[in-house]
Protein backbone atom coordinates (compact mmCIF):
# COMPACT_ATOMS: atom_id res chain seq x y z
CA UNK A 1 1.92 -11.81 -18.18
CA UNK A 2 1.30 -9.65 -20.84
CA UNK A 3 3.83 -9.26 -23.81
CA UNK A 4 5.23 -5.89 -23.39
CA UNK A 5 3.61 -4.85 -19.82
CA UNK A 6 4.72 -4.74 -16.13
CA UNK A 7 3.01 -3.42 -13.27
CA UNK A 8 5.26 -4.30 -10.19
CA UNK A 9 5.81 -1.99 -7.03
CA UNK A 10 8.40 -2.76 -4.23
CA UNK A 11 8.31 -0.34 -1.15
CA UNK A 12 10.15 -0.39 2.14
CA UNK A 13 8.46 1.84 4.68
CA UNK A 14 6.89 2.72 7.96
CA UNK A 15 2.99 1.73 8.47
CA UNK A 16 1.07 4.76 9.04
CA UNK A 17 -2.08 2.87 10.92
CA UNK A 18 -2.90 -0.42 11.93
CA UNK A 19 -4.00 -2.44 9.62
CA UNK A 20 -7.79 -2.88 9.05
CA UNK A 21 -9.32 -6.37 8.49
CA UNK A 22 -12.63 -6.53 6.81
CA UNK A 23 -14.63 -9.40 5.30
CA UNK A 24 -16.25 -9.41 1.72
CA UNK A 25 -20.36 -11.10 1.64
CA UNK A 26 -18.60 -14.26 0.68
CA UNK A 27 -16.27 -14.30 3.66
CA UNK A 28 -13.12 -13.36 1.69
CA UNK A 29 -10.65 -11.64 4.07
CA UNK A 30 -9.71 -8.13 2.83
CA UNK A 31 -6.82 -5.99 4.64
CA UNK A 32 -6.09 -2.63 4.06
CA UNK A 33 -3.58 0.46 5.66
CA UNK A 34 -1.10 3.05 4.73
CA UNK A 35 2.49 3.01 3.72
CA UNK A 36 5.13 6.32 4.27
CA UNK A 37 8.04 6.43 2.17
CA UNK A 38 10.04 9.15 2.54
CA UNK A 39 12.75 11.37 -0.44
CA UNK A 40 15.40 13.73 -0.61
CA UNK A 41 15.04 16.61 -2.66
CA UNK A 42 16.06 20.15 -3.01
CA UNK A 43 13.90 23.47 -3.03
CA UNK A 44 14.11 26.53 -4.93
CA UNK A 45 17.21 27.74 -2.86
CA UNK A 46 18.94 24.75 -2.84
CA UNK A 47 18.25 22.83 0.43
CA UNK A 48 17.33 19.73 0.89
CA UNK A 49 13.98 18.90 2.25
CA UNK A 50 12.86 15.46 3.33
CA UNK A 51 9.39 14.91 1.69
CA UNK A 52 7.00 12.14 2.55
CA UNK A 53 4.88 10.03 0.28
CA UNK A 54 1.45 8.20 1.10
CA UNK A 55 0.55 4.62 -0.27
CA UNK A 56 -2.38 2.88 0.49
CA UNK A 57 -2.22 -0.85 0.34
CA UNK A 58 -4.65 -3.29 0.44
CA UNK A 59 -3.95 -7.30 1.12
CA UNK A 60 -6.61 -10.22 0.32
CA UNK A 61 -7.41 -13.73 1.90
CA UNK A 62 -4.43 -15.50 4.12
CA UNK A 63 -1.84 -12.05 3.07
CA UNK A 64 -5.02 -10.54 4.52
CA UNK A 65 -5.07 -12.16 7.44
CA UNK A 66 -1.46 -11.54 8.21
CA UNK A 67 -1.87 -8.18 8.16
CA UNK A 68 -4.40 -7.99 10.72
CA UNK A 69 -2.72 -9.58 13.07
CA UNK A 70 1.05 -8.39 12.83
CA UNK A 71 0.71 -4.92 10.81
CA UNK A 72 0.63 -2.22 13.38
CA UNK A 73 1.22 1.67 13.39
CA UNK A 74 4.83 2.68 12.85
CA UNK A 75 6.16 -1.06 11.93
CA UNK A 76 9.34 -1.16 8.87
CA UNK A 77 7.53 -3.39 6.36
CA UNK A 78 8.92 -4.23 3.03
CA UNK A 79 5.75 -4.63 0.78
CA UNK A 80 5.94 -5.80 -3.26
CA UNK A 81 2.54 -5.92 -5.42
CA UNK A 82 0.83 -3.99 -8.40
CA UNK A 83 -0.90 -0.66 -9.03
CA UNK A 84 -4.18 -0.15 -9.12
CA UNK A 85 -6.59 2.40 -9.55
CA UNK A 86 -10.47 2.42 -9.43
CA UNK A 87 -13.26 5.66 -9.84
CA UNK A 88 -16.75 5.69 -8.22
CA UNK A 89 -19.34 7.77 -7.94
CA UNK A 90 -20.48 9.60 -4.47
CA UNK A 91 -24.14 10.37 -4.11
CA UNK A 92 -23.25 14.51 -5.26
CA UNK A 93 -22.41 12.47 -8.70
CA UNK A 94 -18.98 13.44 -8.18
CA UNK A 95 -16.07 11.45 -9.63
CA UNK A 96 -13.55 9.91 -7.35
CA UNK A 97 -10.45 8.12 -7.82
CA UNK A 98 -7.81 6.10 -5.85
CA UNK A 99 -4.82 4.47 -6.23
CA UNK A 100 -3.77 2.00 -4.31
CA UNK A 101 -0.71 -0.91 -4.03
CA UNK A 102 -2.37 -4.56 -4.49
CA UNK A 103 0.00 -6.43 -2.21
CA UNK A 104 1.14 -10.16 -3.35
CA UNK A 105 4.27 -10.12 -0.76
CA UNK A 106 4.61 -8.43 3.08
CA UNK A 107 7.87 -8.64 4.88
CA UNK A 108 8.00 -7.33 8.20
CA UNK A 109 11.65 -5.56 8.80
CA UNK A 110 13.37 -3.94 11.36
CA UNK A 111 13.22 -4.89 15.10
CA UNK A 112 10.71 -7.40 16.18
CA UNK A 113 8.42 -6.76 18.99
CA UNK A 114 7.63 -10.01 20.44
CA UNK A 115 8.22 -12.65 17.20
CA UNK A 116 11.28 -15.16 17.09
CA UNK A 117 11.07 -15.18 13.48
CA UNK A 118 9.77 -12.56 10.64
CA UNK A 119 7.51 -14.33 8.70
CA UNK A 120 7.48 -13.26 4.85
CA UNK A 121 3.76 -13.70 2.98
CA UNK A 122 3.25 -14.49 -0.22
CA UNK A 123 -0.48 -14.74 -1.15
CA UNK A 124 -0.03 -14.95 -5.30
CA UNK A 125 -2.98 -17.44 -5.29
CA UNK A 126 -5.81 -15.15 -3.31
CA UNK A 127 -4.44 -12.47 -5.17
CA UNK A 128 -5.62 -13.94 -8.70
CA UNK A 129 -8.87 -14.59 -7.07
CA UNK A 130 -9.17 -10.91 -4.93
CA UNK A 131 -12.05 -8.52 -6.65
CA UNK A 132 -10.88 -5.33 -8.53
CA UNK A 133 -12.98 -3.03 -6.45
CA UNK A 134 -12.82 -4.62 -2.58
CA UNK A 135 -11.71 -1.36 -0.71
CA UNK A 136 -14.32 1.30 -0.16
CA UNK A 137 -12.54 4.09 1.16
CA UNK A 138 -12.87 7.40 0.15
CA UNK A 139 -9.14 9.06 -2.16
CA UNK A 140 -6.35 10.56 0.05
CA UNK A 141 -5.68 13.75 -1.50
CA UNK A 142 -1.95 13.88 -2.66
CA UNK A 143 -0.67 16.97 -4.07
CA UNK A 144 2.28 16.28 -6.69
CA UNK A 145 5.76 16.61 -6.04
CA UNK A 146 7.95 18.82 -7.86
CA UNK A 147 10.36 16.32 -10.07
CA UNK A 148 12.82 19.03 -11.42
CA UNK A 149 14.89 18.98 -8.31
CA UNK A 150 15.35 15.24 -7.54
CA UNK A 151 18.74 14.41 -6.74
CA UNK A 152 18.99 11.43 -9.60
């Protein structure tokens, strides 16, 4: 690690779409889907309003594998990794960017569908291994929140 540096993310939240499981020209496993977390904060007149926030995540090699086969839409998934964020160019030239949660760890939570046992991934090896730029889907556009008003 770095002297000085962290980049570490821990989220617990609800899987916005099934996980999709795609495979790099050298047959690396690659596994990407969406993340909601939701916060409490208050508006200009005082109330509280439940906001929702976005996070893409994207999984490589056995973590990768997990994920396409128990990840599925509206699953409780605890999900620990780094931040990451890559530009590209369309064919209009124009500048793109997205952020996106490099998952080294994937918990499933809350109440099991069909499993006897919640399996927790690690994948800390494919991870030092897994490309910078795997995922090739286009930004989710994410206005920002309002921070005045946060509760904390």
């Amino acid at each position: 690690m770095s002297r000085g540096t962290v980049n570490k993310v821990i989220l617990v939240g609800r899987v916005g779409r099934d996980a999709e499981l795609r495979y790099t020209p050298s047959g690396a496993s690659v596994a990407s889907f969406s993340l909601a977390t939701n916060f409490r904060s208050k508006d200009a007149d005082g109330n509280w309003q439940e906001n929702t926030e976005w996070h893409n995540i994207s999984a490589f090699g056995t973590l990768a594998d997990f994920a396409g086969q128990y990840i599925k839409k509206g699953r409780l998934l605890y999900v620990e990794g780094r931040l990451q964020t890559r530009s590209w160019e369309d064919q209009n030239n124009v500048k793109h960017y997205r952020t996106e949660i490099i998952a080294n760890s994937i918990q499933l939570l809350g109440p099991k569908p069909e499993e006897s046992a919640e399996p927790i991934v690690n994948d800390t090896a494919s991870q030092a291994a897994a490309p910078n730029n795997t995922v090739e889907e286009p930004p989710v556009d994410s206005a920002p929140k309002d921070e005045e008003d946060l509760p904390f």
